[in-house]
Structure formats: structure tokens, C-alpha cells
C-alpha atoms as a PDB file:
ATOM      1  CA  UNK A   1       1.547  -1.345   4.760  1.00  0.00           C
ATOM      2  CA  UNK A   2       0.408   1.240   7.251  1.00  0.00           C
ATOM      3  CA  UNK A   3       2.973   1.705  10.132  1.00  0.00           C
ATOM      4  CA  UNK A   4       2.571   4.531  12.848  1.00  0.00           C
ATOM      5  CA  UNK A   5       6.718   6.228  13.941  1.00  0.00           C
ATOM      6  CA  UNK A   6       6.872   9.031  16.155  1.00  0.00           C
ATOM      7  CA  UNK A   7       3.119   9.660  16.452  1.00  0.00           C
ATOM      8  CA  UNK A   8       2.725  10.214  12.264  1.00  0.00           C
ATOM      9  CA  UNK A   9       1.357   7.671   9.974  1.00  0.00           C
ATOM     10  CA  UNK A  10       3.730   6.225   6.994  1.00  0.00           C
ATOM     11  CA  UNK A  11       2.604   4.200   4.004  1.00  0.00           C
ATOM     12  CA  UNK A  12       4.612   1.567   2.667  1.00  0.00           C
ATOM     13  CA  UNK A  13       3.973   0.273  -1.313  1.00  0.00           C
ATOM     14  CA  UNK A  14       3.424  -3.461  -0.392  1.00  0.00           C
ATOM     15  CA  UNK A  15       4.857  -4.093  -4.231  1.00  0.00           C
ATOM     16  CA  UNK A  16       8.279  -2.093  -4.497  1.00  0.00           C
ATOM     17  CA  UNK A  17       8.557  -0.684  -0.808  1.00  0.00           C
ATOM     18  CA  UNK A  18       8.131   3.265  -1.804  1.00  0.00           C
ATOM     19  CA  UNK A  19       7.064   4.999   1.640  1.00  0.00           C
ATOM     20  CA  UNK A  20       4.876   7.724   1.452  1.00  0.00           C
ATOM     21  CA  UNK A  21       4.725  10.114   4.875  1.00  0.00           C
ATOM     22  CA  UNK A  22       1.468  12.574   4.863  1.00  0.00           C
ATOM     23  CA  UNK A  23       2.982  14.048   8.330  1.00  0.00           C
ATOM     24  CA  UNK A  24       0.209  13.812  10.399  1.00  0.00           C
ATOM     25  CA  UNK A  25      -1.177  11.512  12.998  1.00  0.00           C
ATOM     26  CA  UNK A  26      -4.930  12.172  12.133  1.00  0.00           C
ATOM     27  CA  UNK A  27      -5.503   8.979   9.851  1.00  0.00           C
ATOM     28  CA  UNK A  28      -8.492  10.862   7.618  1.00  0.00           C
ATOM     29  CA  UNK A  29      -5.929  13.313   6.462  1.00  0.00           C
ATOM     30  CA  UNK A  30      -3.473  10.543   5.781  1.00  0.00           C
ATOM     31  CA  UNK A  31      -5.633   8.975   4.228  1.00  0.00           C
ATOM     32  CA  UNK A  32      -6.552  11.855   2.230  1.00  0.00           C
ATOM     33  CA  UNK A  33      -3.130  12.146   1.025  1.00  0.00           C
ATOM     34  CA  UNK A  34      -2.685   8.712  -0.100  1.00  0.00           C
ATOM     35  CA  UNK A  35      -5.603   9.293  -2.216  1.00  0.00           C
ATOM     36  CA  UNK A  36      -4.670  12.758  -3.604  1.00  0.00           C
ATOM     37  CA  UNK A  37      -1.147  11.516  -4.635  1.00  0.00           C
ATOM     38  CA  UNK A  38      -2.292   8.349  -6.753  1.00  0.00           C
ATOM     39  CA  UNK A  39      -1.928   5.035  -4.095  1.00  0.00           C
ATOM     40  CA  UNK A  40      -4.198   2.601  -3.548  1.00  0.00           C
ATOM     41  CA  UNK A  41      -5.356   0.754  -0.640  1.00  0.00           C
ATOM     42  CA  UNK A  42      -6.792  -2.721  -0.635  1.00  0.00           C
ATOM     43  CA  UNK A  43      -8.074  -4.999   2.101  1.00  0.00           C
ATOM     44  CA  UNK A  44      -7.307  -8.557   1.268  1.00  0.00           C
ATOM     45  CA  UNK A  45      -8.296 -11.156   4.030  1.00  0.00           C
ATOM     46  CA  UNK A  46      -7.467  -9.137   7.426  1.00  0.00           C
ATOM     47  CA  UNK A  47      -4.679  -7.494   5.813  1.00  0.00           C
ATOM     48  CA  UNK A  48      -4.332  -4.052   4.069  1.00  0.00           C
ATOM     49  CA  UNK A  49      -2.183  -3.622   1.049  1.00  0.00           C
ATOM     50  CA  UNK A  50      -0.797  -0.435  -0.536  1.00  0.00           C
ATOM     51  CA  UNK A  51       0.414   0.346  -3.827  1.00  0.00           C
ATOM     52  CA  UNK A  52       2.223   3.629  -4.762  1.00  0.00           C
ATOM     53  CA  UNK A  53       0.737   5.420  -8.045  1.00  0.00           C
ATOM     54  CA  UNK A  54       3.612   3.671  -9.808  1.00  0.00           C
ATOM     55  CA  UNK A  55       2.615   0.357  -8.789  1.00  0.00           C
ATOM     56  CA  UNK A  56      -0.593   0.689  -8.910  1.00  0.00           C
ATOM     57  CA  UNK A  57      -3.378  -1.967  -7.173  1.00  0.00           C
ATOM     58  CA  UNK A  58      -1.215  -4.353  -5.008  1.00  0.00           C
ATOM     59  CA  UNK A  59      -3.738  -7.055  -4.947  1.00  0.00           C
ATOM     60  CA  UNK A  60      -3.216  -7.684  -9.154  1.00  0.00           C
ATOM     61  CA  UNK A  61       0.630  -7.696  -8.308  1.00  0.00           C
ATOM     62  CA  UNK A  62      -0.045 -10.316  -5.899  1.00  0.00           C
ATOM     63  CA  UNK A  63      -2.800 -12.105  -8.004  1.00  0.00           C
ATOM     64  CA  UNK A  64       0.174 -12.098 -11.105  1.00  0.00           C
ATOM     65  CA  UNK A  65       2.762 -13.257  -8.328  1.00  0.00           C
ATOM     66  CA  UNK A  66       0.577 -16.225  -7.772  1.00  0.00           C
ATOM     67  CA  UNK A  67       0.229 -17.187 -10.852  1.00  0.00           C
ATOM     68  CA  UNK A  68       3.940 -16.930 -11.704  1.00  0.00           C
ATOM     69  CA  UNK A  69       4.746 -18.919  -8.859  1.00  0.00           C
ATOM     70  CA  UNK A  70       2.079 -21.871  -9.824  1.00  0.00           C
ATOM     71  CA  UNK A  71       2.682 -21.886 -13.589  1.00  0.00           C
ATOM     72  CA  UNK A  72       6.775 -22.952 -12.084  1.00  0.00           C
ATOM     73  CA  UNK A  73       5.632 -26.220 -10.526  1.00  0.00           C
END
């Protein structure tokens, strides 16, 4: 998740919630930093999802919560 507080940009790991803040409002540079520190950033439908470089891509974690949740029906 991308969320904008006091004019900077934060990052939020759409997996486990880790926030990443580049401290700057100039999205290239954020985006920048999100890169050099190891997150990912997927587009999925209309949405962007982030992973932190603990998590990883955050569209597998939600393609492996999908299939957890069918294979329990």
C-alpha cells in the first residue's frame, strides 16, 4: 500500500504490514528507495501491492492465500 501523511510518501508491506518511509514527497525517489532496499511492487487489477524484502512478491502471498482458503471448502 502506498499512502501519502504530511506531504511524504509511506509504503506499507500488503503481507505483514512493515512500513517503509523514503522521506520525501517526490514519488521517483520513493520509488527509488523501495527498490534500493529490497520491496516489491505489483499491480494486480487496479490495485498496487507491496511486499517488504522479507516478504517478498505480495501477489504469490495472495495467490498461496487463495489457495489455502479454497483447498478448506
Amino acid at each position: 500500500m502506498l499512502d501519502r501523511q504530511r506531504g511524504k510518501i509511506i509504503f506499507e508491506c500488503n503481507v505483514c504490514g512493515q512500513s517503509l518511509e523514503p522521506d520525501t514527497a517526490d514519488f521517483n525517489e520513493a520509488k527509488r528507495t523501495l527498490d534500493d532496499n529490497g520491496w516489491r511492487a505489483r499491480k494486480i487489477g487496479s490495485d498496487w501491492l507491496h511486499g517488504c524484502d522479507k516478504c517478498g512478491d505480495p501477489a504469490a502471498e495472495r495467490a498461496i492465500s487463495s489457495r489455502s482458503a479454497r483447498s478448506l471448502l
